[in-house]
C-alpha atoms as a PDB file:
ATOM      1  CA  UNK A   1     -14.232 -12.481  29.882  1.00  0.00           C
ATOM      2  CA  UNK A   2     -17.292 -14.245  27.969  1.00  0.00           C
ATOM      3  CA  UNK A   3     -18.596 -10.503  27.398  1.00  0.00           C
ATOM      4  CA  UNK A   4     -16.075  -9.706  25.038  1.00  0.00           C
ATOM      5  CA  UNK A   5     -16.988 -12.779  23.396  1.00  0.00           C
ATOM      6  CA  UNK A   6     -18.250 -11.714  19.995  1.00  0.00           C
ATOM      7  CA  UNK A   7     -19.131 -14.119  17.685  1.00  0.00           C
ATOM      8  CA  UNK A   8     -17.495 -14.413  14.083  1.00  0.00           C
ATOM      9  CA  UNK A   9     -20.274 -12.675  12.119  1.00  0.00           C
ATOM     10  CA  UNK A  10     -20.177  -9.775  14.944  1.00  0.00           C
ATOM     11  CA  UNK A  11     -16.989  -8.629  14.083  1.00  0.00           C
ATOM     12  CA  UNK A  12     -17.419  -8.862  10.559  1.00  0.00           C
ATOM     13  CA  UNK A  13     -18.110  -4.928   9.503  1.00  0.00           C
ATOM     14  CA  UNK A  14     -21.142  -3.930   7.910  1.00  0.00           C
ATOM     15  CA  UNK A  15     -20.153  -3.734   4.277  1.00  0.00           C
ATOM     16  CA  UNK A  16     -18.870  -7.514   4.459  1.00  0.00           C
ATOM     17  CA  UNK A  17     -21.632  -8.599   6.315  1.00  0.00           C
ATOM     18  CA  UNK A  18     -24.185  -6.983   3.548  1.00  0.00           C
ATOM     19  CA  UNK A  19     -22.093  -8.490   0.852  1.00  0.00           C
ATOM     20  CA  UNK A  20     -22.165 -11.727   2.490  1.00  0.00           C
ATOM     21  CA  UNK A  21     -25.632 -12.127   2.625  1.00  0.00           C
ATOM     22  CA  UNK A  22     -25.632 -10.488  -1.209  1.00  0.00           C
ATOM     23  CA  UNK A  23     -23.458 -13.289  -2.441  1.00  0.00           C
ATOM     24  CA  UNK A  24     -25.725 -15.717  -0.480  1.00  0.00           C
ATOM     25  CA  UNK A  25     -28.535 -14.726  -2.474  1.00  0.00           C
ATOM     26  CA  UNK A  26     -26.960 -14.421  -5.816  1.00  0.00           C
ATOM     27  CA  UNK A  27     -25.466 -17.927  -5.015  1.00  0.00           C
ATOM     28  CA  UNK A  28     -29.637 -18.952  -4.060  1.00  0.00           C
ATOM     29  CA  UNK A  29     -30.972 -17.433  -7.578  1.00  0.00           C
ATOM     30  CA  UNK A  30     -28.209 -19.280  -9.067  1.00  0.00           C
ATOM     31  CA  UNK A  31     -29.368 -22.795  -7.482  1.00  0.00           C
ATOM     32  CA  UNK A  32     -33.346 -22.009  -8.449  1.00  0.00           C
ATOM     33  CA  UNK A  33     -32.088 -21.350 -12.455  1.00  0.00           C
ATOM     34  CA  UNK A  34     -29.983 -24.247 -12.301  1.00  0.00           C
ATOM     35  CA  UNK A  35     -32.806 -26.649 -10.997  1.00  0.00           C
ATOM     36  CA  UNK A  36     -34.970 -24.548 -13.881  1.00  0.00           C
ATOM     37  CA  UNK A  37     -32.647 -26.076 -16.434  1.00  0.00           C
ATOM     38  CA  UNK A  38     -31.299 -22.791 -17.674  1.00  0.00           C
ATOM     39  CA  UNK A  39     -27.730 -24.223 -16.633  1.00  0.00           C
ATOM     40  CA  UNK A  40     -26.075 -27.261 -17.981  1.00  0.00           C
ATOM     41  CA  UNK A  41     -25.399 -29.285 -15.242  1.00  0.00           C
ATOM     42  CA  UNK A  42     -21.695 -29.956 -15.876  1.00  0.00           C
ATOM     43  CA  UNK A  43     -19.701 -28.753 -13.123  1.00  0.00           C
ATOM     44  CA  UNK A  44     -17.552 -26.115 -14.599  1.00  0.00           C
ATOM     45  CA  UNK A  45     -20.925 -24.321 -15.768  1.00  0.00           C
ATOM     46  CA  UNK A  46     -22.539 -25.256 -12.055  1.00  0.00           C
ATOM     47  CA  UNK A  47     -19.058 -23.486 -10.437  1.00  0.00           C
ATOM     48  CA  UNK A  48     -19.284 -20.660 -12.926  1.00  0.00           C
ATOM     49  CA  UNK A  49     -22.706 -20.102 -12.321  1.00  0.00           C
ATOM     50  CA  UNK A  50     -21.974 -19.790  -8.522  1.00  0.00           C
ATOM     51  CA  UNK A  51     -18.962 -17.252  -9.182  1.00  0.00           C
ATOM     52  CA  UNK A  52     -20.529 -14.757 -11.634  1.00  0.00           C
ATOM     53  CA  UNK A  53     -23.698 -14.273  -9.757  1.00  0.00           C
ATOM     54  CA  UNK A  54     -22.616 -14.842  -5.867  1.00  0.00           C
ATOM     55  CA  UNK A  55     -19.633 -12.967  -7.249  1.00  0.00           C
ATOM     56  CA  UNK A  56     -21.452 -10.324  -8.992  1.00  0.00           C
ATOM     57  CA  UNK A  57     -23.758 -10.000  -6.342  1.00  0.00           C
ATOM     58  CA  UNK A  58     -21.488 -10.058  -3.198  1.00  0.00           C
ATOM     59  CA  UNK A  59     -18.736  -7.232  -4.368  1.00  0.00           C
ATOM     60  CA  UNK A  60     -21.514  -4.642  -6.352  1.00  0.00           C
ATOM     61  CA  UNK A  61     -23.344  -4.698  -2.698  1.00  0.00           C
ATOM     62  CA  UNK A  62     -20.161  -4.650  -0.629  1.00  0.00           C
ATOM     63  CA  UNK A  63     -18.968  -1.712  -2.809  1.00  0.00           C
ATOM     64  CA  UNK A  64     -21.975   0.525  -2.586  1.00  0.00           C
ATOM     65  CA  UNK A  65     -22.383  -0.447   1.202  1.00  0.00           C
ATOM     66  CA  UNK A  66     -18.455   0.677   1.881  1.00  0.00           C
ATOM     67  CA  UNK A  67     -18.874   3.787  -0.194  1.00  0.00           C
ATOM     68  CA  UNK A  68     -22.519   4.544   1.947  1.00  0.00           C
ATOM     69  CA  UNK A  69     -20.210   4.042   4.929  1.00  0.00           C
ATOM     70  CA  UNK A  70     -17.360   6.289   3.681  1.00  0.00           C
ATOM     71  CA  UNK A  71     -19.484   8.902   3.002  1.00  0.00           C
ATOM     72  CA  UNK A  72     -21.582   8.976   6.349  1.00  0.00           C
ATOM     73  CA  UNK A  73     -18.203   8.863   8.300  1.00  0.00           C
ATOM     74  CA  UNK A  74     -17.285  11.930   6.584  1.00  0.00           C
ATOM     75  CA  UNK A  75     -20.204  13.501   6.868  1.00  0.00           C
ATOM     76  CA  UNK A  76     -20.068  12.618  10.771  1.00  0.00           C
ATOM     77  CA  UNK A  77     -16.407  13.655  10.717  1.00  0.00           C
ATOM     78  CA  UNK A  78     -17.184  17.110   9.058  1.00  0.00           C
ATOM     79  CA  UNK A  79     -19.918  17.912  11.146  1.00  0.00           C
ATOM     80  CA  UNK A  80     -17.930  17.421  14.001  1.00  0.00           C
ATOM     81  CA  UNK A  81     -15.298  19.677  13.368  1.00  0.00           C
ATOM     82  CA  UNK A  82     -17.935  22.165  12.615  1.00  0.00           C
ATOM     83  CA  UNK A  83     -18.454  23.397  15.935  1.00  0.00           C
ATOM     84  CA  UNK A  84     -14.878  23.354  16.779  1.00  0.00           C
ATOM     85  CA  UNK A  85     -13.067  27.070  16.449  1.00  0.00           C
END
């Protein structure tokens, strides 16, 4: 039973899992300008700051990451059927 134990992050697939850690990043760069003063530290400009580039970040990667997997399952797909008569 414990080996089809998978943990949470295991059965994510890979385009949320890329734009997870994309979002994580954008949400990092975001903390560094804030504690460069380039954000006013209100918290509606804080939260906003989080959303547009953990946001930003997150869903561009996740896109281009489920269109890379699209098109490689395809590929796979048409290759396959190739062969076949």
């Amino acid at each position: 039973m414990s080996e089809n134990k998978r943990s949470w992050w295991s059965r994510l697939g890979l385009p949320l899992q890329v734009g997870s850690v994309c979002a994580a990043l954008g949400i990092a760069l975001a903390i560094i300008g804030i504690a460069r003063g380039n954000v006013p530290l209100n918290p509606l400009s804080i939260f906003l700051a989080f959303l547009i580039s953990g946001g930003s970040w997150g869903l561009v990667s996740w896109a281009i990451t489920t269109a890379a997997v699209d098109v490689e399952q395809d590929i796979a797909d048409e290759e396959a059927h190739d062969g076949q008569p």
